[in-house]
Structure formats: structure tokens, C-alpha cells
C-alpha atoms as a PDB file:
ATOM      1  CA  UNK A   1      14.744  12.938  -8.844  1.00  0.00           C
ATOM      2  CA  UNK A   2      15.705  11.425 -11.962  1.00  0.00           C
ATOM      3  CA  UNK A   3      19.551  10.999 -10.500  1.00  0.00           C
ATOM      4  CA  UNK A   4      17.784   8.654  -8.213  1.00  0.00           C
ATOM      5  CA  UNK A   5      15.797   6.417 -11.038  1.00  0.00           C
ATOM      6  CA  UNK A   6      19.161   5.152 -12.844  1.00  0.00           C
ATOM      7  CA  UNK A   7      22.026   3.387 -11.316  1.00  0.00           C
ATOM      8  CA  UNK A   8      23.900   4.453  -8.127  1.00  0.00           C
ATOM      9  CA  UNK A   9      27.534   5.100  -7.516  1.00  0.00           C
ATOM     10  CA  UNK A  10      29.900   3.903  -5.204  1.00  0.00           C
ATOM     11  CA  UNK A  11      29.907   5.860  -2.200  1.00  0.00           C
ATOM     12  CA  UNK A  12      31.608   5.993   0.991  1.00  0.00           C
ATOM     13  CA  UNK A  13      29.587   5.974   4.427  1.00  0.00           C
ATOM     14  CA  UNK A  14      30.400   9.480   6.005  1.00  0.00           C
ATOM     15  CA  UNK A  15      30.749   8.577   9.482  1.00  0.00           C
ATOM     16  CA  UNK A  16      27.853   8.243  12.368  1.00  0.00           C
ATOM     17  CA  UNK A  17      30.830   8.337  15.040  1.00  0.00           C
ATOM     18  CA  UNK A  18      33.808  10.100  13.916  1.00  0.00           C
ATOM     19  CA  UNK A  19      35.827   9.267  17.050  1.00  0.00           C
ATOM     20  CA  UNK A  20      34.459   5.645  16.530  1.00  0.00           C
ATOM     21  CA  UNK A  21      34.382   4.817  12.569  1.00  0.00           C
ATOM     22  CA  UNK A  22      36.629   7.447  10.983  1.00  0.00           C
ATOM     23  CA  UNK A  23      39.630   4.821  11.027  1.00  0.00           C
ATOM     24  CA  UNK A  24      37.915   2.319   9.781  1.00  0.00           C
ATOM     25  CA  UNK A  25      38.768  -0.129   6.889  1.00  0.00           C
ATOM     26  CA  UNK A  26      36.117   0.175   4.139  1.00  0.00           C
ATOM     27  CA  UNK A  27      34.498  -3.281   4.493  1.00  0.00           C
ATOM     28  CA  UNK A  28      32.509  -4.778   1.855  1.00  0.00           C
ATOM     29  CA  UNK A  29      28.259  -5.027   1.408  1.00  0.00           C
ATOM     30  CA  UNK A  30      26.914  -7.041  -0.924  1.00  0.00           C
ATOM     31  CA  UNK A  31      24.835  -5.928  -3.431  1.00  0.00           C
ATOM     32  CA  UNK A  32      21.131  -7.883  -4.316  1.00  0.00           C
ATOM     33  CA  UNK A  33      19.016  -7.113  -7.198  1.00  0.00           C
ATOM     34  CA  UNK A  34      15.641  -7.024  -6.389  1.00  0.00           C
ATOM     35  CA  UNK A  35      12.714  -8.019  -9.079  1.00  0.00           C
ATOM     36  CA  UNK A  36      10.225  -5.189  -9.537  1.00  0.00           C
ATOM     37  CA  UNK A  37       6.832  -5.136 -11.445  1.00  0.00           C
ATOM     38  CA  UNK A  38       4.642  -1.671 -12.348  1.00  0.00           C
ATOM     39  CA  UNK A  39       3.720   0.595 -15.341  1.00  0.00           C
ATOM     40  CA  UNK A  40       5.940  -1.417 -17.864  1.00  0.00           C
ATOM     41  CA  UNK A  41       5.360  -4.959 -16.518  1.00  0.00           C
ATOM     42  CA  UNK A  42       7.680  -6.747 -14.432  1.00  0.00           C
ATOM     43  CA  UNK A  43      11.370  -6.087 -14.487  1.00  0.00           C
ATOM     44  CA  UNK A  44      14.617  -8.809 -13.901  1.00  0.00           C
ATOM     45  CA  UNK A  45      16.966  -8.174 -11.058  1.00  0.00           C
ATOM     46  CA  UNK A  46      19.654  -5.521 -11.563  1.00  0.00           C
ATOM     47  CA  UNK A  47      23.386  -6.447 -10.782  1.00  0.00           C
ATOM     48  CA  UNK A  48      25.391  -3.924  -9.498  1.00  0.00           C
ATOM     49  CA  UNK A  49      29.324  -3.789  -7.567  1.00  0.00           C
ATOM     50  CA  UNK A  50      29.462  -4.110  -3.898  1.00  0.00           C
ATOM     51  CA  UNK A  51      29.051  -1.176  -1.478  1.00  0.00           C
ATOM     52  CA  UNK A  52      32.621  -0.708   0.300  1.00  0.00           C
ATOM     53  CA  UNK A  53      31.736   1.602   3.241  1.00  0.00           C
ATOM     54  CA  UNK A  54      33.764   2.578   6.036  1.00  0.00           C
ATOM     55  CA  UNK A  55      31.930   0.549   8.901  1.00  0.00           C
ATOM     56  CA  UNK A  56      32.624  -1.648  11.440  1.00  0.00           C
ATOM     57  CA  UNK A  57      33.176  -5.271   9.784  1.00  0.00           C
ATOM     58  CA  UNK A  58      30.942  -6.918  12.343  1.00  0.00           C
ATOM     59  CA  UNK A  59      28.065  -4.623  11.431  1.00  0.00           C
ATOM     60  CA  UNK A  60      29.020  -4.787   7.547  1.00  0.00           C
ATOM     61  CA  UNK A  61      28.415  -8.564   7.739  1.00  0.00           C
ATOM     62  CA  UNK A  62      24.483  -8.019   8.601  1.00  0.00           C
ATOM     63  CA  UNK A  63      24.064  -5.516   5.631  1.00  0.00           C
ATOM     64  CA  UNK A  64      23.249  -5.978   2.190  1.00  0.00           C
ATOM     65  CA  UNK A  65      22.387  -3.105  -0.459  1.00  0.00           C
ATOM     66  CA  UNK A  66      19.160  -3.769  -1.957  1.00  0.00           C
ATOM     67  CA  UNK A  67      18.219  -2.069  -5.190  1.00  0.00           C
ATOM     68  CA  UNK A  68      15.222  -2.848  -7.889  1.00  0.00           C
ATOM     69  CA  UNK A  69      16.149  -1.270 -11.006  1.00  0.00           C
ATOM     70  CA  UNK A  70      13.916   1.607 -10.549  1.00  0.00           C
ATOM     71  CA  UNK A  71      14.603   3.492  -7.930  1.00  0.00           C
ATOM     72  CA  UNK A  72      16.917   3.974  -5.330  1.00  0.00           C
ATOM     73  CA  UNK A  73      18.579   1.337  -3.500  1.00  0.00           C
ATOM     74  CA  UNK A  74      19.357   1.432   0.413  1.00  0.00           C
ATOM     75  CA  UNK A  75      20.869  -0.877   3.269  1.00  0.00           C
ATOM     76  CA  UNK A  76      19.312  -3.443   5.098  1.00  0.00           C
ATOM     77  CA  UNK A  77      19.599  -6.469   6.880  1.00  0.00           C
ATOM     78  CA  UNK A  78      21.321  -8.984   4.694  1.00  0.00           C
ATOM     79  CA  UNK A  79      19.358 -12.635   4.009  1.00  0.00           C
ATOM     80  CA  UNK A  80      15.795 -10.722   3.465  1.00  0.00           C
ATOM     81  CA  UNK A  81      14.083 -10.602   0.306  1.00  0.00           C
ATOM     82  CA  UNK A  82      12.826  -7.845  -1.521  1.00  0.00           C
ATOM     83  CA  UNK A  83      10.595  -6.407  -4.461  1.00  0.00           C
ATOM     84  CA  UNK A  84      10.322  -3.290  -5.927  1.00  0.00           C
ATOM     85  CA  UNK A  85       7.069  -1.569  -7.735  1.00  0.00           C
ATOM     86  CA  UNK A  86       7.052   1.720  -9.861  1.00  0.00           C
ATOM     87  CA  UNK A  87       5.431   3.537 -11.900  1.00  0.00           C
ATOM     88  CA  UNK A  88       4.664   7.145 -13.686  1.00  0.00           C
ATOM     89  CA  UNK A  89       4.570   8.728  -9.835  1.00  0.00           C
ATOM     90  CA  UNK A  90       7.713   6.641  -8.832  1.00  0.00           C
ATOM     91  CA  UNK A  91       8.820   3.863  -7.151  1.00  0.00           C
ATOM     92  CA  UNK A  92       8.840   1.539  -3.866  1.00  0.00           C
ATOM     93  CA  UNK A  93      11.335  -0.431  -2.738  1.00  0.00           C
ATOM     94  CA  UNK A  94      10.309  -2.968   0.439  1.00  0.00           C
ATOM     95  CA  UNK A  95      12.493  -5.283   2.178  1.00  0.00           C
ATOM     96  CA  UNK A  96      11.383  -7.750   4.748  1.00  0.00           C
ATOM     97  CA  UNK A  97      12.846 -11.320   6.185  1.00  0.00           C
ATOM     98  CA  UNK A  98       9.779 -13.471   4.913  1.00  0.00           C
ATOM     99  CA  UNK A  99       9.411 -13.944   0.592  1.00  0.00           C
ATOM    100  CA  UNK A 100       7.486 -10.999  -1.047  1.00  0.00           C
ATOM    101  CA  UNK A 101       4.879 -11.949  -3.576  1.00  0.00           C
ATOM    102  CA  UNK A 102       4.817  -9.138  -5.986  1.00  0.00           C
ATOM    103  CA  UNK A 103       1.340 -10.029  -6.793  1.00  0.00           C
ATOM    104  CA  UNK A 104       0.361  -9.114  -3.476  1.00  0.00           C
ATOM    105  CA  UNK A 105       1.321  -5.897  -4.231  1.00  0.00           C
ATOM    106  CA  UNK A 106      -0.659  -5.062  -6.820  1.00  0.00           C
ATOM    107  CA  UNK A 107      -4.072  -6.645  -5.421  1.00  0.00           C
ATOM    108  CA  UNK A 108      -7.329  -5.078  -4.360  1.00  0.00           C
ATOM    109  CA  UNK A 109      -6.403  -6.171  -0.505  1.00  0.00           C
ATOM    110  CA  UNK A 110      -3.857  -3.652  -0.601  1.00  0.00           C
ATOM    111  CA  UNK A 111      -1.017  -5.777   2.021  1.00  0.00           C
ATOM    112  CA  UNK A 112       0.248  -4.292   5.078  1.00  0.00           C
ATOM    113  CA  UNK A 113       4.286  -5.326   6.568  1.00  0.00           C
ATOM    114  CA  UNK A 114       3.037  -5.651  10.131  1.00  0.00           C
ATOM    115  CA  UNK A 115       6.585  -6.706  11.241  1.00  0.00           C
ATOM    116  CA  UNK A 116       9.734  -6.148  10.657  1.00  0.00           C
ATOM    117  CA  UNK A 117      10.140  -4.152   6.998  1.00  0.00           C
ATOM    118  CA  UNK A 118      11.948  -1.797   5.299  1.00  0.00           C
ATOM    119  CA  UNK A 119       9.968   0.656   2.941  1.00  0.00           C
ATOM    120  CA  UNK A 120      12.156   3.539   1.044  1.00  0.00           C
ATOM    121  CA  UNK A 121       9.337   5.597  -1.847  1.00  0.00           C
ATOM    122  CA  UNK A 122      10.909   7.941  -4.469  1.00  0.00           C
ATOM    123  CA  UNK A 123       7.692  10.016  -5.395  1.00  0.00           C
ATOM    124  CA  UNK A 124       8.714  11.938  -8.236  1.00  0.00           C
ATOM    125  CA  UNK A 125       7.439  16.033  -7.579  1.00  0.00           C
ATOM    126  CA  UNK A 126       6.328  16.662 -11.483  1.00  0.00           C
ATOM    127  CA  UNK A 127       4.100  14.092 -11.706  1.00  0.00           C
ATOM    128  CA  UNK A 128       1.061  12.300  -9.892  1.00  0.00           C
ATOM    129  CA  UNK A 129       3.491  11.452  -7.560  1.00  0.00           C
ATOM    130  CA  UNK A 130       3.609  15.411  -6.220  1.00  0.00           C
ATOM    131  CA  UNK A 131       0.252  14.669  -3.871  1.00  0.00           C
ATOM    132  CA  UNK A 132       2.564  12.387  -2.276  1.00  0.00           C
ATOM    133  CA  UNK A 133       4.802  14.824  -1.899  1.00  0.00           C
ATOM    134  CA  UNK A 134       2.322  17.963  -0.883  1.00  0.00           C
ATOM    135  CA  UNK A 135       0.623  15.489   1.895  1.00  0.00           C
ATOM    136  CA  UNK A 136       3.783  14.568   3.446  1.00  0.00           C
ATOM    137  CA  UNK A 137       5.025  18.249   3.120  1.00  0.00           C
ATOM    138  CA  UNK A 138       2.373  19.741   4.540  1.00  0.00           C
ATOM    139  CA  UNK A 139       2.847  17.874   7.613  1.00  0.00           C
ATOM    140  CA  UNK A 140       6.532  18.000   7.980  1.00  0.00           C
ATOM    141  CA  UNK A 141       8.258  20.852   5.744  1.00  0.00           C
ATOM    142  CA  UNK A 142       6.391  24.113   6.559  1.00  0.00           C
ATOM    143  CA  UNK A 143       9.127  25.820   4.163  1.00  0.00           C
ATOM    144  CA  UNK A 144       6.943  24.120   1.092  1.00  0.00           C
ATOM    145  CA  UNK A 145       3.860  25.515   2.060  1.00  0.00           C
ATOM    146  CA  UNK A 146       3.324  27.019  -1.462  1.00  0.00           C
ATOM    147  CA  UNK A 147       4.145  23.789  -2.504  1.00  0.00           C
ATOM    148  CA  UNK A 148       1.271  22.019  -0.887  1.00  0.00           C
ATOM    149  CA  UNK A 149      -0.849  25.474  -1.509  1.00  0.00           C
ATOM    150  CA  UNK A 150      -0.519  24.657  -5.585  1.00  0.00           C
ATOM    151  CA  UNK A 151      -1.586  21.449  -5.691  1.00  0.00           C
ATOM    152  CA  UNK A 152      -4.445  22.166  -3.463  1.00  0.00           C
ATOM    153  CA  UNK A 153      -5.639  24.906  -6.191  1.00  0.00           C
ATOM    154  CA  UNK A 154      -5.338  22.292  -8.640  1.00  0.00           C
ATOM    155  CA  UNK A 155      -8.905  20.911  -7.464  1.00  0.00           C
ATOM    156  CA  UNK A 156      -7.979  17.239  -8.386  1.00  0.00           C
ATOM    157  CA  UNK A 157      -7.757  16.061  -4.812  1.00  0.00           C
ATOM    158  CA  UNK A 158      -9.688  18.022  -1.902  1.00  0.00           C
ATOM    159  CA  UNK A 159      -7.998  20.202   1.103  1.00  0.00           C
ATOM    160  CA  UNK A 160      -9.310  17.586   3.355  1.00  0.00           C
ATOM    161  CA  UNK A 161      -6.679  15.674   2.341  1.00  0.00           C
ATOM    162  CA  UNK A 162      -3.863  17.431   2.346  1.00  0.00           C
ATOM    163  CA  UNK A 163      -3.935  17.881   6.875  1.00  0.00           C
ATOM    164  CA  UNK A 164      -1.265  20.609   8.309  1.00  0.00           C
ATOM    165  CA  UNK A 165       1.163  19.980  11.328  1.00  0.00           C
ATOM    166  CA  UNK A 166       3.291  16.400  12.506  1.00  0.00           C
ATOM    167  CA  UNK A 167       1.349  13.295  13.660  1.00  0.00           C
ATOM    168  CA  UNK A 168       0.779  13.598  17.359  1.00  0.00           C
ATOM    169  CA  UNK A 169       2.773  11.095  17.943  1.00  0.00           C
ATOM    170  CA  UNK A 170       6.013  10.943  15.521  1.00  0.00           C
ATOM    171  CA  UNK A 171       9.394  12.165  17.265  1.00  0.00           C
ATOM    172  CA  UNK A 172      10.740  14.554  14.695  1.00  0.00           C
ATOM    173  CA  UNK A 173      14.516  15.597  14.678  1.00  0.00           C
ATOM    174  CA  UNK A 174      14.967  18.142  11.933  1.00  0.00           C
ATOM    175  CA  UNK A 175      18.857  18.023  10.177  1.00  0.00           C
ATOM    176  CA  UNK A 176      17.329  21.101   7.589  1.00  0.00           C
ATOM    177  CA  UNK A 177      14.014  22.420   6.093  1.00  0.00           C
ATOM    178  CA  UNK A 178      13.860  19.873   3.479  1.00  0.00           C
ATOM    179  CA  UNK A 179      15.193  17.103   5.770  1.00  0.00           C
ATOM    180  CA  UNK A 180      13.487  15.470   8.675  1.00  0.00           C
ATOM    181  CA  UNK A 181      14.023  12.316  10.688  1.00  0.00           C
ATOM    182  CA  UNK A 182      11.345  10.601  12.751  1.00  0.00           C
ATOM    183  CA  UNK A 183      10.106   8.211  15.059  1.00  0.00           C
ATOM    184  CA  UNK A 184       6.613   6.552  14.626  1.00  0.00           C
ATOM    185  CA  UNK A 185       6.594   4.978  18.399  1.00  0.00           C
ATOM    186  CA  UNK A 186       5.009   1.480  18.258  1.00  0.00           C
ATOM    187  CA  UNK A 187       0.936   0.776  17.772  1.00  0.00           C
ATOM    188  CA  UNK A 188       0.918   4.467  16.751  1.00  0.00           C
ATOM    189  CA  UNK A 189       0.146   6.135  13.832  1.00  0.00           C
ATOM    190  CA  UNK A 190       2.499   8.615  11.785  1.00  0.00           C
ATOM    191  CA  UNK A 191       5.171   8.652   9.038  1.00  0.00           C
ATOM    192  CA  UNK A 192       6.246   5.842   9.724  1.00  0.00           C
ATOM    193  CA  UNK A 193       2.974   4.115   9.047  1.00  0.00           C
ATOM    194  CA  UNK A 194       1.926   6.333   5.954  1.00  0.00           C
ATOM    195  CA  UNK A 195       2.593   3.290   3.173  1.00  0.00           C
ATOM    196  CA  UNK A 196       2.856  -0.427   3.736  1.00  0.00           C
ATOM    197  CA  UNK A 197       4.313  -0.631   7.015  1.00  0.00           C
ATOM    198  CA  UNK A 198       1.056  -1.102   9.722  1.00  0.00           C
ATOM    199  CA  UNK A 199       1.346   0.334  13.140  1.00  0.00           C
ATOM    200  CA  UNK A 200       2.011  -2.580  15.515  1.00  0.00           C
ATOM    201  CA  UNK A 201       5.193  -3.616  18.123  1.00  0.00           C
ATOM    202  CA  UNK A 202       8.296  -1.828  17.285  1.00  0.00           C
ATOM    203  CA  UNK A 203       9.257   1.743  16.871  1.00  0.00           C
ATOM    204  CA  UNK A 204       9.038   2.657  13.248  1.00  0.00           C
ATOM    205  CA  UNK A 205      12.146   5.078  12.251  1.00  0.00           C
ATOM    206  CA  UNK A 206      13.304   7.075   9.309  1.00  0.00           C
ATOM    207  CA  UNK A 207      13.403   9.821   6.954  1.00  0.00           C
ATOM    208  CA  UNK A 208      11.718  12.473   4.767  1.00  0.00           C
ATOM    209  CA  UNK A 209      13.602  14.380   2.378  1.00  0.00           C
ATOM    210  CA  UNK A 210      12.202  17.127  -0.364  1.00  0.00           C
ATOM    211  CA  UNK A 211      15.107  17.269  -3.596  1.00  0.00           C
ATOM    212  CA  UNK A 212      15.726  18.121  -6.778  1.00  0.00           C
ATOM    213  CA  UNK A 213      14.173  20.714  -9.272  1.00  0.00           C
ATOM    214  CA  UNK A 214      10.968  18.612  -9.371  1.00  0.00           C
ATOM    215  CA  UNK A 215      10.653  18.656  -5.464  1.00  0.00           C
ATOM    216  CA  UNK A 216      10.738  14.907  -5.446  1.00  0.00           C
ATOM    217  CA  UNK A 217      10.025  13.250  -2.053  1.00  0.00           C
ATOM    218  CA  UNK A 218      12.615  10.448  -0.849  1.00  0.00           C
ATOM    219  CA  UNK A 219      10.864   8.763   2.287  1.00  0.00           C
ATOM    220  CA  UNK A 220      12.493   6.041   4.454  1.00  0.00           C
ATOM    221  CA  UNK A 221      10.570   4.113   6.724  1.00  0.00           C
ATOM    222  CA  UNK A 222      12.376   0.891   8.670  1.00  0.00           C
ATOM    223  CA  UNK A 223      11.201  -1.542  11.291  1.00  0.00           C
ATOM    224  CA  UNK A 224      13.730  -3.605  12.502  1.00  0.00           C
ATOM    225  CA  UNK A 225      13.792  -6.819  14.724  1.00  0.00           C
ATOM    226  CA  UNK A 226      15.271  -5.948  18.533  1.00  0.00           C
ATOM    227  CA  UNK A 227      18.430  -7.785  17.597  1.00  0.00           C
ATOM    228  CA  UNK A 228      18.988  -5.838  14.637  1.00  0.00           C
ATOM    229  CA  UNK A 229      17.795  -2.291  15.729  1.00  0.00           C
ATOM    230  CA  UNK A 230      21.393  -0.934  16.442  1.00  0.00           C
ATOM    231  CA  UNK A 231      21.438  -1.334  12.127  1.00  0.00           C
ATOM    232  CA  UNK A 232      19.012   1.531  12.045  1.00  0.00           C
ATOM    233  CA  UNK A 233      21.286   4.536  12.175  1.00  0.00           C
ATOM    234  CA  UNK A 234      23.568   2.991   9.627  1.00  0.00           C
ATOM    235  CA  UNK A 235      21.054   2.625   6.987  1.00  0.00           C
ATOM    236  CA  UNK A 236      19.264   5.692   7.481  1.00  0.00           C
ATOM    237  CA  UNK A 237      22.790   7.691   7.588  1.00  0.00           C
ATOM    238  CA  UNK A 238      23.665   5.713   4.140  1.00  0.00           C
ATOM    239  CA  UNK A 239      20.248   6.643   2.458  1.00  0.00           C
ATOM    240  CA  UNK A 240      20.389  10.239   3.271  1.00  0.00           C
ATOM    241  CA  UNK A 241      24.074  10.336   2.191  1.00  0.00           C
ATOM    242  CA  UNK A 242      22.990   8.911  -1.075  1.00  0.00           C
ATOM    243  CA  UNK A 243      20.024  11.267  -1.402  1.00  0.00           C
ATOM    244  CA  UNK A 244      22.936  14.372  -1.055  1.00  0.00           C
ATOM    245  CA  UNK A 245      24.578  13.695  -3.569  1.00  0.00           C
ATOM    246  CA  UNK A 246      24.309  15.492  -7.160  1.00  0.00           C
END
């Protein structure tokens, strides 16, 4: 996990479509800092280069790469603002069209993104941030069951909270036993809805992902306008590219 707390390379989209993207000219993203508040108090923008990703200009021109300077960053549509929190268990990154009041954030009316949104959490697996982690593996990764098993025994939070098996209603698509994809349909409850994002119109997609030596949790979530949805794939694809990558 820590890979993912400092700066990211430059990488190169692998492609969703070979037949369709492989010949592609690498076409240029944007890159926006994002200003980020937690633990250590509120932090300034990052800079960073521009993503150069082999993609379809059209679709490069609605992307931006959105980073805080904790964190990971990830794609998503370009012109929305962002903020990112963090702290000893990790960090969240959210994206949305209207202006994010980071002071919202940290608030005893806890907000919820009932539209469009993009959330993407780096809980880090060797600290507080591993019930995170145990509750979202013991719905999803059955292969971390002793995982979810040890923090149980800790005693700290009770078995009650740590439920087994998917959401009843998430579409899961599994690429590996530490990688899942999913669906939260709209008005429904699931992964998709764990964090800020509230159940309402609009599928909810995205990704889990266990990594690292910590057993860190990377978790995607993105609700996208109708216009924008065909957006999805790329940003998810990006992320877990990213994510794979030593």
C-alpha cells in the first residue's frame, strides 16, 4: 500500500478493445491536484505531468486525472472538482461535478454524493484501516477468510459486523481472488454504496482489490451521469492497471 500513498508514474492504458484501441495515438489527460484535509491538517494541491494514454482522443478530451497528495489518483470526468481526506487508516479521494466543501467532510452529518460521484478509498491493511478491509473481504474475497477470521479474534469490533457473502443485489464479475468488479444496480444497496456514495438513480460500478504485504484494500466506486457512462470502463480499467503495478 505504501506504493500507492506517494506519487504515481506515468503509465500507459493497456487496452479495453485491442482490435479497437491498440493503434491508437497516446492522447493527453490532464492532470488536477486536488486539496485534501485529515490527520495532519489540510494539505495544498499536488502538481503532477499529464497522463498520455492510448485512448480514443474524443474520449481523452472528457478525462482528467485527479489526485490529492495522499493517495492514489484515478480518471474521471474532466471540469469536476474534487477533495481528498486521509488519515492513519488511509485515504479518500471523491470527485463530483458540483464544489466539495471539505468541511462537510469532516462534520457530525456525515454527507452522502446522492448523484453523480466518484469515490476511490486506499484503506491501508496494517492499520485501523484493516476492518475496512476484513468487512469488505468477508463479503467479496472468500480466499481472505483468515484474514477477516484475525481481526474478528481481536475483540475490538464485534462479529456482527463483519457479515459473510455479496450484497443481494451487487453484480459481481471476478478478474482473480483478490480482484472483483461490481455493479450496485440503482436505489439498491451494496459496494457500491458502502462509503459516501447513497443508493439512488444510476447504477453504481467499480472495483475491489486486496494488495500488497499489508493486505491493503483499493476500492473504486463511480456514478456517472447517462451521457458520460460509456467513461466507466476506461477509468475503472486505468485504476486497476495502476493498482498492478509494483
Amino acid at each position: 500500500m505504501r506504493n500507492y500513498l506517494a506519487p504515481l508514474a506515468l503509465f500507459v492504458l493497456l487496452p479495453l478493445a485491442p482490435s479497437t484501441y491498440a493503434s491508437e495515438p497516446l492522447a493527453t489527460i490532464p492532470f488536477v491536484g486536488c486539496p485534501a484535509d485529515g490527520q495532519l491538517g489540510p494539505l495544498a494541491p499536488p502538481k503532477g505531468p499529464s497522463k498520455h494514454l492510448a485512448i480514443p482522443a474524443k474520449v481523452a478530451a472528457q478525462l482528467a486525472y485527479y489526485k490529492a497528495e495522499e493517495g492514489p489518483g484515478v480518471l474521471g470526468p474532466r471540469g469536476w472538482s474534487c477533495f481528498g481526506a486521509y488519515g492513519s487508516s488511509g485515504s479518500s479521494l471523491f470527485i463530483a461535478p458540483q464544489p466539495l466543501n471539505g468541511k462537510s467532510f469532516f462534520s457530525t452529518h456525515t454527507p452522502r454524493l446522492s448523484g453523480p460521484a466518484i469515490q476511490f478509498n486506499a484503506s491501508v491493511g496494517d492499520t485501523s484501516g484493516r476492518f475496512e478491509v476484513a468487512q469488505v473481504a468477508a463479503r467479496v474475497f472468500p480466499h481472505f477468510r483468515s484474514l477477516v477470521d484475525d481481526v474478528i479474534a481481536e475483540g475490538i469490533e464485534p462479529a456482527s459486523d463483519f457479515p459473510s457473502g455479496p450484497y443481494p443485489a451487487d453484480k459481481l464479475t471476478y478478474k482473480s481472488d483478490h480482484l472483483v468488479e461490481f455493479i450496485t444496480p440503482a436505489n439498491t444497496t451494496g459496494l457500491g454504496t458502502r462509503n459516501r456514495l447513497a443508493k439512488g438513480p444510476g447504477d453504481i460500478t467499480g472495483f475491489a482489490m486486496i494488495t500488497g504485504e499489508e493486505n491493503s484494500l483499493l476500492h473504486l466506486s463511480l456514478r456517472l451521469p447517462t451521457l458520460l457512462t460509456a467513461l466507466s470502463p476506461v477509468i475503472i480499467a486505468q485504476a486497476e492497471h495502476e493498482a498492478a503495478q509494483p
